[in-house]
C-alpha atoms as a PDB file:
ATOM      1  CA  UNK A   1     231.452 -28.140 188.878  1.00  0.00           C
ATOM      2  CA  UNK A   2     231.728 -31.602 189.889  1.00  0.00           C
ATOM      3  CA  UNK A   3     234.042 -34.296 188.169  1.00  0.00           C
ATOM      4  CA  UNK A   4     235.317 -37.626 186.986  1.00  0.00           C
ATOM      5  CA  UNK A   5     237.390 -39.525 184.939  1.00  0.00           C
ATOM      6  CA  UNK A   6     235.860 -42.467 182.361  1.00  0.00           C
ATOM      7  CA  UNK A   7     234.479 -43.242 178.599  1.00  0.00           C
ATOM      8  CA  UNK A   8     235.203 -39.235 176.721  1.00  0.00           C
ATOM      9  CA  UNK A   9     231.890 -37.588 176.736  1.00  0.00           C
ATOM     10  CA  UNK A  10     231.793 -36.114 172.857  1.00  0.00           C
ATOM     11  CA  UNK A  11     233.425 -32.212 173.027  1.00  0.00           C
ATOM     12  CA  UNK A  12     235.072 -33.274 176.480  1.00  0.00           C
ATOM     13  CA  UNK A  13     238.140 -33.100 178.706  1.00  0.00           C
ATOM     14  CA  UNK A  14     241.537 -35.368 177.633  1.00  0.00           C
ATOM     15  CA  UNK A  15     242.618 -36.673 181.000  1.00  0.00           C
ATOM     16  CA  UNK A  16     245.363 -38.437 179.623  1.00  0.00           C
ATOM     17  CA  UNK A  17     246.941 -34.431 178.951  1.00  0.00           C
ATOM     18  CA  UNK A  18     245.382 -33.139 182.294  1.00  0.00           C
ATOM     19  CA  UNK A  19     246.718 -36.150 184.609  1.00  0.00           C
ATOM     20  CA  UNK A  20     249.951 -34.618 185.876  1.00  0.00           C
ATOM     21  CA  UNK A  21     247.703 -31.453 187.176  1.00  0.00           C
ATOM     22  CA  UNK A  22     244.436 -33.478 187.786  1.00  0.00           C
ATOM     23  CA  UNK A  23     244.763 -33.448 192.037  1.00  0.00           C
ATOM     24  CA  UNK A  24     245.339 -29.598 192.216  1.00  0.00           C
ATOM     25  CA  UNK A  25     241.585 -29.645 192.284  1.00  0.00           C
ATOM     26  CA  UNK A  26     241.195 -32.920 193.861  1.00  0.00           C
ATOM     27  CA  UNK A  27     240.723 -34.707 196.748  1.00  0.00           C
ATOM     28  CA  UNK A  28     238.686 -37.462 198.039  1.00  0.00           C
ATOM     29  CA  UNK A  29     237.458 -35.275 201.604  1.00  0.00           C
ATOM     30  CA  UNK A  30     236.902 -36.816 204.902  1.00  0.00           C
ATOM     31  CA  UNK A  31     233.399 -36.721 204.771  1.00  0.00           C
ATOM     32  CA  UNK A  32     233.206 -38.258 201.287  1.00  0.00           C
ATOM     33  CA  UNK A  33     235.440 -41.111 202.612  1.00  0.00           C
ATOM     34  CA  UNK A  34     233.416 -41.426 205.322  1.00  0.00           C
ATOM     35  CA  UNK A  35     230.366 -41.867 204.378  1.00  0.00           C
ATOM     36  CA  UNK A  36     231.158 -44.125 201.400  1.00  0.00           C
ATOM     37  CA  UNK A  37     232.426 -46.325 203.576  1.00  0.00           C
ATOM     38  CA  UNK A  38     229.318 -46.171 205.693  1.00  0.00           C
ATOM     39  CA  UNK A  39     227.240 -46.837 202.558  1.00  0.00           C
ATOM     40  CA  UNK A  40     229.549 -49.803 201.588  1.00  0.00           C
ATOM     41  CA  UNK A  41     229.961 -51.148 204.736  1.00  0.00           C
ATOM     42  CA  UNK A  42     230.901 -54.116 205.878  1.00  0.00           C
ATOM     43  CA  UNK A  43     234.432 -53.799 203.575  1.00  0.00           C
ATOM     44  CA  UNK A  44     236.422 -55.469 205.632  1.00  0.00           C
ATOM     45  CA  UNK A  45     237.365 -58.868 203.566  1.00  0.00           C
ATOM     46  CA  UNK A  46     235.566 -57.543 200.862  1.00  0.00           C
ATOM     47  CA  UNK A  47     236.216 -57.235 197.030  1.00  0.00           C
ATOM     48  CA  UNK A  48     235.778 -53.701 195.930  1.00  0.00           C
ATOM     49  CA  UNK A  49     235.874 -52.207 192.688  1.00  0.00           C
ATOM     50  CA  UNK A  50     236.280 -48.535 192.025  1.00  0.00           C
ATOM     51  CA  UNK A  51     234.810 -47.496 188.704  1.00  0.00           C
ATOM     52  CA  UNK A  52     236.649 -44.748 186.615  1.00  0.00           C
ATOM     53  CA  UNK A  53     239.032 -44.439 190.116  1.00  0.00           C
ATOM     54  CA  UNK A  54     241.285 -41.487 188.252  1.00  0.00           C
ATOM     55  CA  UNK A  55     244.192 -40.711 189.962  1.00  0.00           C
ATOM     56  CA  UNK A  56     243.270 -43.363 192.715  1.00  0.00           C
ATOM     57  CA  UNK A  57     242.400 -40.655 195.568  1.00  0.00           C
ATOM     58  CA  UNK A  58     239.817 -42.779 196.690  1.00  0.00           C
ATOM     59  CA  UNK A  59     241.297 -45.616 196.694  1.00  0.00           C
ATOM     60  CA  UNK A  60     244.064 -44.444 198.543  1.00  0.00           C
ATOM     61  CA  UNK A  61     241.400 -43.792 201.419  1.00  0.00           C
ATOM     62  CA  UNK A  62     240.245 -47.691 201.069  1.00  0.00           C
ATOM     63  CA  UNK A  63     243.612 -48.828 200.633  1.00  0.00           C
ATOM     64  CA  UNK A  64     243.684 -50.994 203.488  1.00  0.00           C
ATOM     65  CA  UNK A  65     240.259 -51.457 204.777  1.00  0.00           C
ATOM     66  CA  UNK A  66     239.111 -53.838 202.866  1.00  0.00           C
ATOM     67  CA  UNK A  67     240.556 -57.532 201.329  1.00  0.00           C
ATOM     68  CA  UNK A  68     240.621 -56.761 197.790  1.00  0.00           C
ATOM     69  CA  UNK A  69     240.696 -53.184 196.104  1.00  0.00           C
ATOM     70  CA  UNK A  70     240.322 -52.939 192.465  1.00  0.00           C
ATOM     71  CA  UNK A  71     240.305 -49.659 190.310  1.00  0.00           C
ATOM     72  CA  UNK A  72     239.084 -49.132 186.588  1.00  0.00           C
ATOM     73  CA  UNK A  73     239.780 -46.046 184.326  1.00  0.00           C
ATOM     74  CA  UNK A  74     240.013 -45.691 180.867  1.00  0.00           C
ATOM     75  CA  UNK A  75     242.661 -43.090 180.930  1.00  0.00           C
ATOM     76  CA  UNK A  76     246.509 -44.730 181.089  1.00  0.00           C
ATOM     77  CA  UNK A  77     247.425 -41.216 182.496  1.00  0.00           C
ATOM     78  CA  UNK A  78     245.302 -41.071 185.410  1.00  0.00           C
ATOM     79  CA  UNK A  79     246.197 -44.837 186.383  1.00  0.00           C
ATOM     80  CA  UNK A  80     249.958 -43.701 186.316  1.00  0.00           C
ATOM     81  CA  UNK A  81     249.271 -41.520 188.900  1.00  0.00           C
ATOM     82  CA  UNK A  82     247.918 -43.725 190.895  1.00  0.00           C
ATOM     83  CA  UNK A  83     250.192 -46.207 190.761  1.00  0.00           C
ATOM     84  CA  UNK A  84     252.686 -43.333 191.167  1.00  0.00           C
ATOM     85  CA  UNK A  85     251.226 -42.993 194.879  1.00  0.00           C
ATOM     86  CA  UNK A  86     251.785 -46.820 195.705  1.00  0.00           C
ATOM     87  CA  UNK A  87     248.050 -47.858 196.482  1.00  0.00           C
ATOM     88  CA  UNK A  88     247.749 -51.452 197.440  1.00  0.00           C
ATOM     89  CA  UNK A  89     245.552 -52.265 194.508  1.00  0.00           C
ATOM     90  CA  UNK A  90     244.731 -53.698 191.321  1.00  0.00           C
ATOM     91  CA  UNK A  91     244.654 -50.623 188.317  1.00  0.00           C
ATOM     92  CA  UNK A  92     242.570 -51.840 185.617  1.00  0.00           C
ATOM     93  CA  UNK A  93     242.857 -49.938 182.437  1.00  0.00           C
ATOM     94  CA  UNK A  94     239.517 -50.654 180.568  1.00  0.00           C
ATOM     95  CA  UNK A  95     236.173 -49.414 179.664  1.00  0.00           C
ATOM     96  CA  UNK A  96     233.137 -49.150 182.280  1.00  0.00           C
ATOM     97  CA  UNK A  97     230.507 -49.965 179.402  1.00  0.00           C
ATOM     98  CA  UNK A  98     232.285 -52.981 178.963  1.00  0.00           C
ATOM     99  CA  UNK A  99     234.240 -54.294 182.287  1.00  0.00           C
ATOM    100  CA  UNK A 100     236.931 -56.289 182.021  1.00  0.00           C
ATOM    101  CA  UNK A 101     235.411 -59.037 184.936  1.00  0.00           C
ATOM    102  CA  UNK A 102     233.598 -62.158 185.484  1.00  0.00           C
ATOM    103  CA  UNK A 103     230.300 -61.871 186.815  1.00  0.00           C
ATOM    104  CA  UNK A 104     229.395 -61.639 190.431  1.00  0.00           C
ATOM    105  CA  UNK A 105     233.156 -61.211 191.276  1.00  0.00           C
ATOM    106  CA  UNK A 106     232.996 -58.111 193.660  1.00  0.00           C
ATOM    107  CA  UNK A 107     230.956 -57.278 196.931  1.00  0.00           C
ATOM    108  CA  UNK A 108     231.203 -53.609 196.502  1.00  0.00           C
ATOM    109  CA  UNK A 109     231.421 -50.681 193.787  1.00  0.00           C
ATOM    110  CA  UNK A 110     231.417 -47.087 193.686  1.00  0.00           C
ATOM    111  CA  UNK A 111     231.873 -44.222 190.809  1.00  0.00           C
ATOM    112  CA  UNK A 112     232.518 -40.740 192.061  1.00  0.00           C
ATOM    113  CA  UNK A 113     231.999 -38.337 189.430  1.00  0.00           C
ATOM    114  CA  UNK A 114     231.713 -40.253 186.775  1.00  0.00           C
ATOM    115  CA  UNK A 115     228.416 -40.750 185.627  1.00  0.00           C
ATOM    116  CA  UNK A 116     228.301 -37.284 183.564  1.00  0.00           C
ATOM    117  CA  UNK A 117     231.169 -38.672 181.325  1.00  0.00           C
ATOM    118  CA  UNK A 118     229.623 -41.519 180.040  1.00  0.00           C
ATOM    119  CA  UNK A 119     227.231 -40.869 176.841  1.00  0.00           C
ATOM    120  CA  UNK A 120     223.509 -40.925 177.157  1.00  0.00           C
ATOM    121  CA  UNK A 121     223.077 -43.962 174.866  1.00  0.00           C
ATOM    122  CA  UNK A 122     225.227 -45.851 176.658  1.00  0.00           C
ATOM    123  CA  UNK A 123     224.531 -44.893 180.556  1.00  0.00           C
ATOM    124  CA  UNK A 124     222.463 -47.958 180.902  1.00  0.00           C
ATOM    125  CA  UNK A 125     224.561 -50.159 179.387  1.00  0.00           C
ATOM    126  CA  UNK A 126     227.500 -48.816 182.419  1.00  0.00           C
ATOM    127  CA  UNK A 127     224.756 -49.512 185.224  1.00  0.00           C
ATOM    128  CA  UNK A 128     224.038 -53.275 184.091  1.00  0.00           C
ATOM    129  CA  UNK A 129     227.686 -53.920 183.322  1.00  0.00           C
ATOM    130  CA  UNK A 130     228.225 -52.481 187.202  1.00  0.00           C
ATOM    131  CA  UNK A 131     225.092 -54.808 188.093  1.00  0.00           C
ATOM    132  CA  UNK A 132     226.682 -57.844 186.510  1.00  0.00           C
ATOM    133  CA  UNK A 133     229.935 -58.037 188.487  1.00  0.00           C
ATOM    134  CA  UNK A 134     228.315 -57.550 192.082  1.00  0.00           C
ATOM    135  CA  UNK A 135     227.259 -60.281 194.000  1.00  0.00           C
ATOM    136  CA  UNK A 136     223.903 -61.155 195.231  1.00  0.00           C
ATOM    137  CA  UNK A 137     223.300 -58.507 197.523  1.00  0.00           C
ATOM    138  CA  UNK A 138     226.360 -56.522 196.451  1.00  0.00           C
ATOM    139  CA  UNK A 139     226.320 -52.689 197.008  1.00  0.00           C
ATOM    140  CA  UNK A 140     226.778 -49.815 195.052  1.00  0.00           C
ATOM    141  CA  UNK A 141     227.031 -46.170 195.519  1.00  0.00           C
ATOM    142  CA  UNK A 142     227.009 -43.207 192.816  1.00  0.00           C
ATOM    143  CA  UNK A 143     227.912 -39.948 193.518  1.00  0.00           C
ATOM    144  CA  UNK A 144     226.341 -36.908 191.403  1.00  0.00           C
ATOM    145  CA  UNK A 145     224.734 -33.710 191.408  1.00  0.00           C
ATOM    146  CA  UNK A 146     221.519 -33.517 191.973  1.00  0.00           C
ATOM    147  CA  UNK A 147     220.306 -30.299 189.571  1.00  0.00           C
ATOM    148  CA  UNK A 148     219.292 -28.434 192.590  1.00  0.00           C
ATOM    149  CA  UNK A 149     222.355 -28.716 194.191  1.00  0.00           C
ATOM    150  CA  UNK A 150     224.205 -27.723 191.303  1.00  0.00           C
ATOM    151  CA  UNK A 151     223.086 -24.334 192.110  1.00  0.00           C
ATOM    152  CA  UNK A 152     225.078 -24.501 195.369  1.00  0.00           C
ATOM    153  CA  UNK A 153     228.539 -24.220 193.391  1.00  0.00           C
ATOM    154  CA  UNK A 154     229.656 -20.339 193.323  1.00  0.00           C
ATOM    155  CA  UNK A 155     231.500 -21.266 189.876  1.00  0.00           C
ATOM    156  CA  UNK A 156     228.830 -20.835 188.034  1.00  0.00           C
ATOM    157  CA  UNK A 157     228.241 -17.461 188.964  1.00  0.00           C
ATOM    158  CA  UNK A 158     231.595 -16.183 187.173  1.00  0.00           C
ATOM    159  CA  UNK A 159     231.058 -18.968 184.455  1.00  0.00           C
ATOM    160  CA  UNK A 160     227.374 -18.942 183.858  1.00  0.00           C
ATOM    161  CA  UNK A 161     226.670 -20.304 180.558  1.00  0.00           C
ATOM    162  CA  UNK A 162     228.230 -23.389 182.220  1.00  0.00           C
ATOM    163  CA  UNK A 163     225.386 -23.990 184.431  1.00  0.00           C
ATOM    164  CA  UNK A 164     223.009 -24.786 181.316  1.00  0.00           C
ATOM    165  CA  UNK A 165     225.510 -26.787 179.875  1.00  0.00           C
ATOM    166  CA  UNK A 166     226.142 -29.474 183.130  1.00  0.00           C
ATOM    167  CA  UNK A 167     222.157 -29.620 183.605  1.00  0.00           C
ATOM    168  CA  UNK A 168     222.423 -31.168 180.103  1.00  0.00           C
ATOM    169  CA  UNK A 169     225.094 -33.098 180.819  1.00  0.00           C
ATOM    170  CA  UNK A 170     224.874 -34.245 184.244  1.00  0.00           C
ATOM    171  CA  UNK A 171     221.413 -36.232 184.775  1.00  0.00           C
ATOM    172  CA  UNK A 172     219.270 -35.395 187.923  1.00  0.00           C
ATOM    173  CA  UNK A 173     219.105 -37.688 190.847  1.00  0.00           C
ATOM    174  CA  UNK A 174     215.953 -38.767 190.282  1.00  0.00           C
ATOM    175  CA  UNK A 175     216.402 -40.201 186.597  1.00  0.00           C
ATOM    176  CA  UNK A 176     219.323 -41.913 187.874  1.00  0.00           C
ATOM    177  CA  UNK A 177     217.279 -43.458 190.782  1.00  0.00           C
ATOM    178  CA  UNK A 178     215.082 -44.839 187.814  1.00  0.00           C
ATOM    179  CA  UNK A 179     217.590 -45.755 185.255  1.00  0.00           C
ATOM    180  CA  UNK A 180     219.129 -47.765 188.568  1.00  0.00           C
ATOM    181  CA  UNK A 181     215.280 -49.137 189.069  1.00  0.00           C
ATOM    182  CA  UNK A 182     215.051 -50.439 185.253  1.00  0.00           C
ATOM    183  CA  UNK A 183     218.220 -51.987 185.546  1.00  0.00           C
ATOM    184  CA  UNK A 184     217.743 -54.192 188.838  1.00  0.00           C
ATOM    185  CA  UNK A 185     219.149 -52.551 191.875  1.00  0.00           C
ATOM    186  CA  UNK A 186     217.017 -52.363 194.746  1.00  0.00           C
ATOM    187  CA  UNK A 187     216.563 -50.428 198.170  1.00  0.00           C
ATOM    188  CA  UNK A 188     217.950 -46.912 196.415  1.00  0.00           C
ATOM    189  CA  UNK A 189     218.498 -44.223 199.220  1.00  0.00           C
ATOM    190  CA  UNK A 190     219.856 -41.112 198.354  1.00  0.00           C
ATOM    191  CA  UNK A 191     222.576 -39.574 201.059  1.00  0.00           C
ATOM    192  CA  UNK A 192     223.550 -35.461 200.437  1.00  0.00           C
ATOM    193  CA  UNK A 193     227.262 -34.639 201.415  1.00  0.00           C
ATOM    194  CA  UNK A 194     229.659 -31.640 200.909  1.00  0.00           C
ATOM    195  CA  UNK A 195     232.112 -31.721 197.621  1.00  0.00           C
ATOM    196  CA  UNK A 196     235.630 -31.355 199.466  1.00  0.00           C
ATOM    197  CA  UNK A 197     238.111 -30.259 196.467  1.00  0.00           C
ATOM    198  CA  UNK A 198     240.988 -28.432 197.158  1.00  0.00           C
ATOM    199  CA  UNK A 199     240.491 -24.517 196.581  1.00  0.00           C
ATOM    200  CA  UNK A 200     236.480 -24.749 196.869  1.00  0.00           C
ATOM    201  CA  UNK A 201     235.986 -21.284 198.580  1.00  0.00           C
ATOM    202  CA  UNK A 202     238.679 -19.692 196.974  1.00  0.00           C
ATOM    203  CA  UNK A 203     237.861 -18.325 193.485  1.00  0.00           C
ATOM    204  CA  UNK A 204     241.318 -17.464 192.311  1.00  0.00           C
ATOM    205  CA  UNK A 205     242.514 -20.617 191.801  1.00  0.00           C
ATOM    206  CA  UNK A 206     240.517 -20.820 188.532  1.00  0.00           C
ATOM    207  CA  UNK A 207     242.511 -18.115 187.361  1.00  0.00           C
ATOM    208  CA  UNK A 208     245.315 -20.531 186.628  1.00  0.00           C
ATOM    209  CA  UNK A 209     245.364 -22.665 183.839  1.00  0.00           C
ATOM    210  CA  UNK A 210     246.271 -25.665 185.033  1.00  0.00           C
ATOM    211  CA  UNK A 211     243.446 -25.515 187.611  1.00  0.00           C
ATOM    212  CA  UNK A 212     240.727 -24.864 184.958  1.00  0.00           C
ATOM    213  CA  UNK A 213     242.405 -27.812 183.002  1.00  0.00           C
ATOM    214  CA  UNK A 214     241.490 -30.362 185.469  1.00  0.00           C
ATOM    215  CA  UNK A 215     237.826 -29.383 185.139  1.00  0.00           C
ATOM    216  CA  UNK A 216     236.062 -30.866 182.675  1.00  0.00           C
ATOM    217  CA  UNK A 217     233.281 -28.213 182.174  1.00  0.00           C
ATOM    218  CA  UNK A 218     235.832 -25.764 181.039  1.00  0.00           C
ATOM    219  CA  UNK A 219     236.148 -27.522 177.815  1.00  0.00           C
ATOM    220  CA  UNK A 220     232.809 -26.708 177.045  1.00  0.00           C
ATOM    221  CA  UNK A 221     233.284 -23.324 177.572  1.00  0.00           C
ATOM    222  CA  UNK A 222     234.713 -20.246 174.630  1.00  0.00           C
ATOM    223  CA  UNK A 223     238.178 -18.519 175.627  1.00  0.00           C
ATOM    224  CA  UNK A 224     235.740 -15.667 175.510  1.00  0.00           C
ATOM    225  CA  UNK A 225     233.619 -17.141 178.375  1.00  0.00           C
ATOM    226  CA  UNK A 226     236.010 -17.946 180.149  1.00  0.00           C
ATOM    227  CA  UNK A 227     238.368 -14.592 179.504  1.00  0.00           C
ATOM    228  CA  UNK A 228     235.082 -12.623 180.797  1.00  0.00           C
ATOM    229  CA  UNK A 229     234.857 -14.973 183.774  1.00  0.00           C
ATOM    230  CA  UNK A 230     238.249 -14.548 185.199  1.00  0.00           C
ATOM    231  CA  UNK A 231     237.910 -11.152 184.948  1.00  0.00           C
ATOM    232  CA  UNK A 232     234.956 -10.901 187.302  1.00  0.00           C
ATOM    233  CA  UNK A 233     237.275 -13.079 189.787  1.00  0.00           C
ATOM    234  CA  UNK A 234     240.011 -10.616 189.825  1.00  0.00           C
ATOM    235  CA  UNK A 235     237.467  -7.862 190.469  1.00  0.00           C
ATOM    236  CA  UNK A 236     235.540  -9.439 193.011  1.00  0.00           C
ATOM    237  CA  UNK A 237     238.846 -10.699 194.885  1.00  0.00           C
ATOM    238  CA  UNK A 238     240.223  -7.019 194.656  1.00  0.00           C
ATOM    239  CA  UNK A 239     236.721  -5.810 195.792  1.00  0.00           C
ATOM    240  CA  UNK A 240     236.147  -8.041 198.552  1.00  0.00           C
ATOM    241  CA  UNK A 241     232.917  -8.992 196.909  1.00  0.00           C
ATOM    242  CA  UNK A 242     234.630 -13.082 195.594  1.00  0.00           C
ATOM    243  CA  UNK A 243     234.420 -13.868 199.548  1.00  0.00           C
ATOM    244  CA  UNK A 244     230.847 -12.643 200.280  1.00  0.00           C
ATOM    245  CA  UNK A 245     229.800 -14.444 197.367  1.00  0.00           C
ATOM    246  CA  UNK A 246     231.497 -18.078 197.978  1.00  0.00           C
ATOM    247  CA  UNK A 247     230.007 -17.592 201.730  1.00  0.00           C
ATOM    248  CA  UNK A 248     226.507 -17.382 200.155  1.00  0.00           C
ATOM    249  CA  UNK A 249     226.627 -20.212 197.855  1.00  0.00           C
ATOM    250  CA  UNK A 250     228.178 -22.110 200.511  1.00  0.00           C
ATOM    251  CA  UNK A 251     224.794 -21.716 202.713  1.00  0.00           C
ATOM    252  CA  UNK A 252     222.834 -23.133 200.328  1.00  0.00           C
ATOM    253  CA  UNK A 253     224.943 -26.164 200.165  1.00  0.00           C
ATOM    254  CA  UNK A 254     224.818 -26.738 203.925  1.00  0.00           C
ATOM    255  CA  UNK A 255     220.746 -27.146 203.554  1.00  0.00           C
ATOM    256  CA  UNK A 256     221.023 -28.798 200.384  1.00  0.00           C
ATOM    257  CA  UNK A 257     224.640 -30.485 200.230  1.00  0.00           C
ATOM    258  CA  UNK A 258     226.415 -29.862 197.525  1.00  0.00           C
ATOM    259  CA  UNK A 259     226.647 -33.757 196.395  1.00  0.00           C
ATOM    260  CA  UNK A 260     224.946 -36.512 196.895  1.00  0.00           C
ATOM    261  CA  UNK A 261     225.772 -40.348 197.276  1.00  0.00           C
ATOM    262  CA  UNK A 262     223.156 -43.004 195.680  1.00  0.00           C
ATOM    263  CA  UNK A 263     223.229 -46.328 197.407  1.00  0.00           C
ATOM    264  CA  UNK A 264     221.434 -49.745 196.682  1.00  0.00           C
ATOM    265  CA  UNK A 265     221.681 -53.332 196.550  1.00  0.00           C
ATOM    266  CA  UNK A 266     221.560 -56.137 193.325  1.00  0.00           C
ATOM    267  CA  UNK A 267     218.738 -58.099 194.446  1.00  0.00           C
END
């Protein structure tokens, strides 16, 4: 059940209501930070943009690493809480289909979770506006699901009909690698990684409301589905059986990963 913040997808979450709750479930992760930075690198001096940044946890991770840091989200909500945790950087509240920037302004850029959010009609549209501000030989790096490692998150096994319903959503890795293809990038390289939220192997956090709100999927989902859901969680956490089952799902994301980064260049 990954996650992001930008342009409402139709029948979708209202981060502007969910923003005081939003980093419950969130974090950026060590790893994450890690090896974004690898697949930005160099930073240092650099002008980076962070598209659909949310509460800012990634930028808080930059925040100092590179010469100028510039986030984007179309929620006033999440921006207030990251400017609420006193990031050195520039929130931009505006609309990734249509960024607010001169072209060929920024050396680096990077959406985490955001892809999913943005409509279907206009997903190219978001990867040539992202295109248009990098300079020549500027990076960019994604991060999604790829469908096959959606099958690594143990959420879906209390929630099921919410598996179908992100594989419609969320696009495979390799029709973004070709949407990123049509619109100009170059050298694409796919890099798997673990999804470091807060609470990931412990199922009865989604038993609370205000850590279900945070997730977007969940407001695709009946109160039925997800009445019948939390049910199983209290049984299997009773039982025993919630911990046996995170620990499988959890090997098939170390094979797998259970996220992956997608790096490449404007030619």
């Amino acid at each position: 059940m990954p996650d992001g913040a930008i342009r409402k997808h139709p029948k979708s979450i209202e981060y502007d209501t969910v923003s005081d709750s939003y980093d419950l479930t969130r974090g950026a992760g060590k790893k994450n930070v890690q090896q974004l930075i690898e697949l930005l690198t160099p930073v240092a001096d650099a002008a980076v943009l962070d598209i659909g940044c949310g509460t800012g946890n990634f930028l808080q991770e930059l925040d100092g690493r590179t010469g100028r840091l510039v986030g984007l989200d179309v929620s006033q909500g999440m921006l207030a809480q990251a400017k609420a945790k006193g990031i050195n950087a520039e929130l931009v509240h505006g609309d990734a289909c249509s960024l607010p920037f001169e072209e060929e302004v920024f050396d680096a850029a990077y959406c985490i979770q955001v892809f999913h959010h943005i409509r279907d009609t206009e997903r190219q549209k978001f990867l040539v506006e992202a295109h248009r501000v990098l300079k020549s030989e500027g990076r960019f790096a994604m991060q999604s699901c790829s469908h096959e490692q959606l099958l690594t998150f143990w959420e879906y096994h209390y929630f099921p009909t919410s598996l179908d319903l992100d594989r419609k959503r969320i696009p495979d890795v390799p029709a973004i690698i070709d949407m990123l293809s049509r619109t100009g990038f170059v050298d694409i390289t796919v890099h798997p990684c673990p999804f470091e939220g807060f609470g990931r192997g412990k199922p009865e956090r989604l038993l609370k409301k205000e850590h279900r709100d945070g997730l977007s999927t969940f407001a695709l989902l009946s109160e039925q589905e997800i009445k019948e859901g939390c049910q199983k969680i209290r049984n299997d956490v009773r039982s025993g059986k919630a911990r046996k089952i995170v620990e499988a799902f959890d090997r098939k994301a170390e094979q797998v990963g259970r996220v992956s980064f997608i790096r490449c260049l404007k030619a």
